[in-house]
C-alpha atoms as a PDB file:
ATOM      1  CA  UNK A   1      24.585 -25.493   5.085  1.00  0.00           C
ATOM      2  CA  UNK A   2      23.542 -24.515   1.487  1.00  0.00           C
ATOM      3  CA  UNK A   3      20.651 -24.364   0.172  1.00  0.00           C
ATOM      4  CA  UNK A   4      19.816 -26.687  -3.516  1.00  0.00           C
ATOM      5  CA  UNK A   5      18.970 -25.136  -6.295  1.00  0.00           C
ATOM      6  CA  UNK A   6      15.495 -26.455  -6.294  1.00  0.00           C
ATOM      7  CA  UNK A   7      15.026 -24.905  -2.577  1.00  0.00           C
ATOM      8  CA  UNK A   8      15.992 -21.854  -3.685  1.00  0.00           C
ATOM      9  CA  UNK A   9      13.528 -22.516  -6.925  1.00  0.00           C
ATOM     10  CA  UNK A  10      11.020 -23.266  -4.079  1.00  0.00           C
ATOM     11  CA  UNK A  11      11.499 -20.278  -1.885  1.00  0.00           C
ATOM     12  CA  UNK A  12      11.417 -17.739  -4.800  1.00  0.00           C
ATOM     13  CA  UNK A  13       8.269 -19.556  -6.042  1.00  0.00           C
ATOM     14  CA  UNK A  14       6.576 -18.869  -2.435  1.00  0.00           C
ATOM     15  CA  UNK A  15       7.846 -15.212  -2.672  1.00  0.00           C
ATOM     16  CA  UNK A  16       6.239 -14.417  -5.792  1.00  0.00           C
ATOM     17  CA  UNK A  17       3.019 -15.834  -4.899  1.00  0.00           C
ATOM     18  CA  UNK A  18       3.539 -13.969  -1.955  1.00  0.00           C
ATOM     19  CA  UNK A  19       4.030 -10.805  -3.708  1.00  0.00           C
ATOM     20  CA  UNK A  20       1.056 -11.124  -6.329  1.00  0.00           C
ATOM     21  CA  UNK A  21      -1.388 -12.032  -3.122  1.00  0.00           C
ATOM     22  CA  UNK A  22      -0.594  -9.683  -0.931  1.00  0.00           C
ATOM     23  CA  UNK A  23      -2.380  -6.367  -0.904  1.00  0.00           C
ATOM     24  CA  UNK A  24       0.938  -5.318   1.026  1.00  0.00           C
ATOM     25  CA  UNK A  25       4.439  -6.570   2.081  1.00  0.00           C
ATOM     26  CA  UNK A  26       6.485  -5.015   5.466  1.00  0.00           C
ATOM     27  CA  UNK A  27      10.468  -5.921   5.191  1.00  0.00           C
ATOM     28  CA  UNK A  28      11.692  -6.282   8.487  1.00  0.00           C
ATOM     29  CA  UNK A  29      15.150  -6.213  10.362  1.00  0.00           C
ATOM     30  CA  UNK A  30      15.030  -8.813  13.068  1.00  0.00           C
ATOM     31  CA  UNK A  31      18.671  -8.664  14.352  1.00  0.00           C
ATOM     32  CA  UNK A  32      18.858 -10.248  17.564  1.00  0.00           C
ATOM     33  CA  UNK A  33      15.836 -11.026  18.286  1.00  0.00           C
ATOM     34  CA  UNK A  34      15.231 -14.322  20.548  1.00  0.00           C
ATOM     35  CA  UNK A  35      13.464 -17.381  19.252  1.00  0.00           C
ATOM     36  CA  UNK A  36      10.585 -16.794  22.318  1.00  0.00           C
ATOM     37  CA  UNK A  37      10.142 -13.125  21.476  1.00  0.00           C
ATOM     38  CA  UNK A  38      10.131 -14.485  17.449  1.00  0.00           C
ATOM     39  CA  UNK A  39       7.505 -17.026  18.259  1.00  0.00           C
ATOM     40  CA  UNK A  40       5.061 -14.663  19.854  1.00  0.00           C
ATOM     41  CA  UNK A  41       5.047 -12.331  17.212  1.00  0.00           C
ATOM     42  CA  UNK A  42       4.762 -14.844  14.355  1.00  0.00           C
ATOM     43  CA  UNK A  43       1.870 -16.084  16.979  1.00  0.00           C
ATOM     44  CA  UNK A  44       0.313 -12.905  16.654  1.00  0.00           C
ATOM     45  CA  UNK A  45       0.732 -12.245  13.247  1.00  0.00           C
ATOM     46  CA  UNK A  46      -1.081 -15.267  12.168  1.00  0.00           C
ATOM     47  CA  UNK A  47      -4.286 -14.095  14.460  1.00  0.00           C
ATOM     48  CA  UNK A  48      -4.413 -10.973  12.456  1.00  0.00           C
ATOM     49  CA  UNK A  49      -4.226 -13.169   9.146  1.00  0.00           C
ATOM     50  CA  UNK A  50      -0.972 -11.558   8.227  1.00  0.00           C
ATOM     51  CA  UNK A  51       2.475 -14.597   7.362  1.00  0.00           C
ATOM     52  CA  UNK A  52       5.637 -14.297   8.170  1.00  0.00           C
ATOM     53  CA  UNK A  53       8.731 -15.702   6.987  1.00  0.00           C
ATOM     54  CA  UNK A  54      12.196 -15.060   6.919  1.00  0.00           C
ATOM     55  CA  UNK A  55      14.315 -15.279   3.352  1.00  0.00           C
ATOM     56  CA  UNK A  56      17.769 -13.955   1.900  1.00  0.00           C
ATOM     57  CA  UNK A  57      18.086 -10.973   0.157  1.00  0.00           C
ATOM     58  CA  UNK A  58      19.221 -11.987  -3.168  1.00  0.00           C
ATOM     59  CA  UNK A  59      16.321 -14.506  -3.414  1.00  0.00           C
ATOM     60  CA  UNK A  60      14.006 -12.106  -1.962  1.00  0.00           C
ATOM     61  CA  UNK A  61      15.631  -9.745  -4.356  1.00  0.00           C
ATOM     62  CA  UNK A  62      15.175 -12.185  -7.936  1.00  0.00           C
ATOM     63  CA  UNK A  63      11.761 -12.388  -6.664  1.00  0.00           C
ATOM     64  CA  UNK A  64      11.177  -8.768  -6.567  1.00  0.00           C
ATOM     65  CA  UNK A  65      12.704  -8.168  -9.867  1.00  0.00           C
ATOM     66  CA  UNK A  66      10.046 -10.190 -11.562  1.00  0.00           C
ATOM     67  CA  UNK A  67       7.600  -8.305 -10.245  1.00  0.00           C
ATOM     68  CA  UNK A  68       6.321  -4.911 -11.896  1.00  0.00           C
ATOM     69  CA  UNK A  69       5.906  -2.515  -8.326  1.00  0.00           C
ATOM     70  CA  UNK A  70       5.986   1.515  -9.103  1.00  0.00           C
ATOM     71  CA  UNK A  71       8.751   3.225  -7.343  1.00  0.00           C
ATOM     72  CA  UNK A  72      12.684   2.868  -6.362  1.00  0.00           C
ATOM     73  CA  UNK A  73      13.377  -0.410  -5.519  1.00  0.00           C
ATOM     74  CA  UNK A  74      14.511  -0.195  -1.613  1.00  0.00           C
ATOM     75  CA  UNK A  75      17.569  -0.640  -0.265  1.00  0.00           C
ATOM     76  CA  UNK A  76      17.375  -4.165   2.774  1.00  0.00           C
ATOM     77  CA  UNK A  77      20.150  -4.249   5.100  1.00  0.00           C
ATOM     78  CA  UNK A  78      20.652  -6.998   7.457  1.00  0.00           C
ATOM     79  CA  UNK A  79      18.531 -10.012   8.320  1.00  0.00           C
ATOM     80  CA  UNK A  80      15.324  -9.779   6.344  1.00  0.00           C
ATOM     81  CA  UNK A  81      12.205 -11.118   6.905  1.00  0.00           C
ATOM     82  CA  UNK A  82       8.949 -10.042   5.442  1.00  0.00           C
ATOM     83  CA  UNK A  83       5.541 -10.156   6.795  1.00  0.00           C
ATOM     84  CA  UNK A  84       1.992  -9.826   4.264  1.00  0.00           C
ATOM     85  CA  UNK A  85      -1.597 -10.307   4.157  1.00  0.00           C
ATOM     86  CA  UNK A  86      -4.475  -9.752   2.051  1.00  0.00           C
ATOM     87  CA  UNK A  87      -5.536  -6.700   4.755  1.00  0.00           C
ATOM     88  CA  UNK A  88      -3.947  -3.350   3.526  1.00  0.00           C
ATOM     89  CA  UNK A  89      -2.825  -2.272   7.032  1.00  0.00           C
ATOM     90  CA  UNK A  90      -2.437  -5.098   9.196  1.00  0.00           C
ATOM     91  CA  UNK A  91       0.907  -6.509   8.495  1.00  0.00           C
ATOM     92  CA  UNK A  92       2.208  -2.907   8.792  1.00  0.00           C
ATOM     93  CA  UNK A  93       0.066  -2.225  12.274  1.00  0.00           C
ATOM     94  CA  UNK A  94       0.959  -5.784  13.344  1.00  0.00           C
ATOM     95  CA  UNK A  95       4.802  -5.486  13.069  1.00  0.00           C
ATOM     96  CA  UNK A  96       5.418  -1.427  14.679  1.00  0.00           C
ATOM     97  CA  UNK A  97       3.526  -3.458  17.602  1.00  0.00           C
ATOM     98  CA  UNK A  98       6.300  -5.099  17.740  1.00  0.00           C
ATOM     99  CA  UNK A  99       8.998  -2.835  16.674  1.00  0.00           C
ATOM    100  CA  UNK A 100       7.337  -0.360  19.460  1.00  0.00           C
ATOM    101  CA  UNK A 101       7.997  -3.418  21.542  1.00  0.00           C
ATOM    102  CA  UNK A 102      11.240  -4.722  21.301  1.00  0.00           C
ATOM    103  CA  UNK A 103      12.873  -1.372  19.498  1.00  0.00           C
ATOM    104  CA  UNK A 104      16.495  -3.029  19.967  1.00  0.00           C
ATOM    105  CA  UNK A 105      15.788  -5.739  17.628  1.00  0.00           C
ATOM    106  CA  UNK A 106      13.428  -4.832  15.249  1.00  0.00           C
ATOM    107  CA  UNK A 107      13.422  -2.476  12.866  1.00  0.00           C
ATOM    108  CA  UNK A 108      11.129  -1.613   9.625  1.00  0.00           C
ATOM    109  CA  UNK A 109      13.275  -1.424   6.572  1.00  0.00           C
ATOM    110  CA  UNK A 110      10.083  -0.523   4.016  1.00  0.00           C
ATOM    111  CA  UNK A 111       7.666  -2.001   2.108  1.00  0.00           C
ATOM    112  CA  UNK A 112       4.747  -2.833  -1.130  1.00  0.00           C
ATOM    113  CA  UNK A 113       1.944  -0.865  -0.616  1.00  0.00           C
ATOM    114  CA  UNK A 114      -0.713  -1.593  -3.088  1.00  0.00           C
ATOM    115  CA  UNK A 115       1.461  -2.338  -5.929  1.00  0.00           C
ATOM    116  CA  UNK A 116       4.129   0.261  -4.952  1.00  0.00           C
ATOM    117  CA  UNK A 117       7.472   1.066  -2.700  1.00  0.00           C
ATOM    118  CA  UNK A 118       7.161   2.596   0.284  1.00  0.00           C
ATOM    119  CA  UNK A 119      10.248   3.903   2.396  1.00  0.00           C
ATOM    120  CA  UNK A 120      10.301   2.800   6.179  1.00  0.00           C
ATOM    121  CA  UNK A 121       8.540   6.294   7.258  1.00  0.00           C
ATOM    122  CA  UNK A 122       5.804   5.865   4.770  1.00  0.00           C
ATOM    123  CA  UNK A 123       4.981   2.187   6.068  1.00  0.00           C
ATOM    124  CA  UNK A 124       5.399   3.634  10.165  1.00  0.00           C
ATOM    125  CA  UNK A 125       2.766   6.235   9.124  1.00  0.00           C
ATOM    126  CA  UNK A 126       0.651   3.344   7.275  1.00  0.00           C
ATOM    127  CA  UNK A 127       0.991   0.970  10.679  1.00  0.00           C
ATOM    128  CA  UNK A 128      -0.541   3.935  12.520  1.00  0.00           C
ATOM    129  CA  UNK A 129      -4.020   3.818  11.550  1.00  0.00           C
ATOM    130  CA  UNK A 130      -6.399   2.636  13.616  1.00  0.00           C
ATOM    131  CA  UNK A 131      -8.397  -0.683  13.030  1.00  0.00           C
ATOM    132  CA  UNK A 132     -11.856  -0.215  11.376  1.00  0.00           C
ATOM    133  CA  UNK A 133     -13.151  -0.772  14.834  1.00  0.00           C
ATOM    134  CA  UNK A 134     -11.235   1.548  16.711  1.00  0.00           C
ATOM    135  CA  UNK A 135     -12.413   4.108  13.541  1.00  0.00           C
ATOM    136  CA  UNK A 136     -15.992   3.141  14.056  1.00  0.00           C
ATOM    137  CA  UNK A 137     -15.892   3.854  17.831  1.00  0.00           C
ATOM    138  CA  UNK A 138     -14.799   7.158  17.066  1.00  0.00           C
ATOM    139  CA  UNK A 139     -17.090   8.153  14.470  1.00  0.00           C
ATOM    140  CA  UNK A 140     -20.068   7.074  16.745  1.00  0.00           C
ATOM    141  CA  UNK A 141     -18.843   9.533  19.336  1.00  0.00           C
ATOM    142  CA  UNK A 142     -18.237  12.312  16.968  1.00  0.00           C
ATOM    143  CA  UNK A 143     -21.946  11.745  15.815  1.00  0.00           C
ATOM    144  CA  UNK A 144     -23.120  10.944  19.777  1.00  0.00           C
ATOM    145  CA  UNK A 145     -21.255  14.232  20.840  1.00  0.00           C
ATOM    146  CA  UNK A 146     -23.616  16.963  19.356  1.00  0.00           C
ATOM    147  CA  UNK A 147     -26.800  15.054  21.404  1.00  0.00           C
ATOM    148  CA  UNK A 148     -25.056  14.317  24.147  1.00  0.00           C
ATOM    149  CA  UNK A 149     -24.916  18.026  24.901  1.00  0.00           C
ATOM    150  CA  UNK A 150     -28.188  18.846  23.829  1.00  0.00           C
ATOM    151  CA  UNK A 151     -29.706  15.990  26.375  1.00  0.00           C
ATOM    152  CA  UNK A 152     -27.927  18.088  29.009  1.00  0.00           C
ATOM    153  CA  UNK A 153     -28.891  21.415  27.960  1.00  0.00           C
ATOM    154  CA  UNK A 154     -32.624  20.164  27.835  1.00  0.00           C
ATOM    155  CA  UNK A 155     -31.947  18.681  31.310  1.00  0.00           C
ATOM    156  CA  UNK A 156     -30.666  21.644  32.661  1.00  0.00           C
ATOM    157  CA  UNK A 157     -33.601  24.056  31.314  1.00  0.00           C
ATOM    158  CA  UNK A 158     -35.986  21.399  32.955  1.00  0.00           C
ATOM    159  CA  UNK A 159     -33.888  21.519  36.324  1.00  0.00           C
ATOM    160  CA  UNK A 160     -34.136  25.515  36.165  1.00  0.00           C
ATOM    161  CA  UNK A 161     -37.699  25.308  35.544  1.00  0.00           C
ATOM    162  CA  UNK A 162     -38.519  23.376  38.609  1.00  0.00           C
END
């Protein structure tokens, strides 16, 4: 069925505000994906305060072209959906979940990374770091290291002493 020209006036509106919003945009391949496996991840997504919606390309594309993003404009193959948020990494980190998860069906074709174009490698290597929390953990263990072992040298001087 075909879409009206005020739907498509509708969708491209929604993809620009999409665009200026977002602090980054993931374009995803979803090909063959089933509507349970679909539904979880959108699920998920939405936790993580990061929106997903599918769109054709040559909307997706007139929305793009009004937009002023550094870089070579990226090539999207296939069915193309796009996932954003106002978090820099999470829609990236959210979605290679899922491409680790179903690696068949989803694939990442690239992205907008603070106001720029980023290949498919670039965003994998974005969706890679850790959350804030995960960093904090560490960086409290790096600190708690160094005392950790000087508790246990004390404790073994005492111990010798006795």
């Amino acid at each position: 069925m075909a879409i009206t020209k005020a739907k498509k006036g509708e969708i491209i509106d929604k993809l620009k505000s999409a665009f200026k919003s977002a602090a980054s945009v993931v374009f995803v391949n979803f090909r063959g994906l089933t509507v349970g496996n679909t539904t979880e991840m959108r699920r998920n997504l939405k936790k993580e305060g990061v929106s997903y919606t599918v769109a054709k390309k040559t909307l997706t594309a007139r929305a793009l072209d009004e937009q002023k993003f550094e870089g070579e404009k990226l090539e999207l193959p296939g069915e193309l959906a796009l996932a954003w948020g106002e978090d820099l990494v999470a829609p990236a980190r959210e979605v290679y979940t899922f491409v680790k998860k179903f690696p068949d069906n989803l694939k990442i074709l690239g992205g907008i990374f603070e106001g720029r174009y980023m290949s498919a490698d670039e965003i994998t290597e974005i969706a890679k770091i850790p959350t804030l929390l995960v960093l904090r953990g560490k960086f409290v263990n790096i600190i708690n290291s160094p005392l950790q072992r000087v508790a246990i040298a004390l404790n073994e001087i005492a111990k010798a002493r006795n």
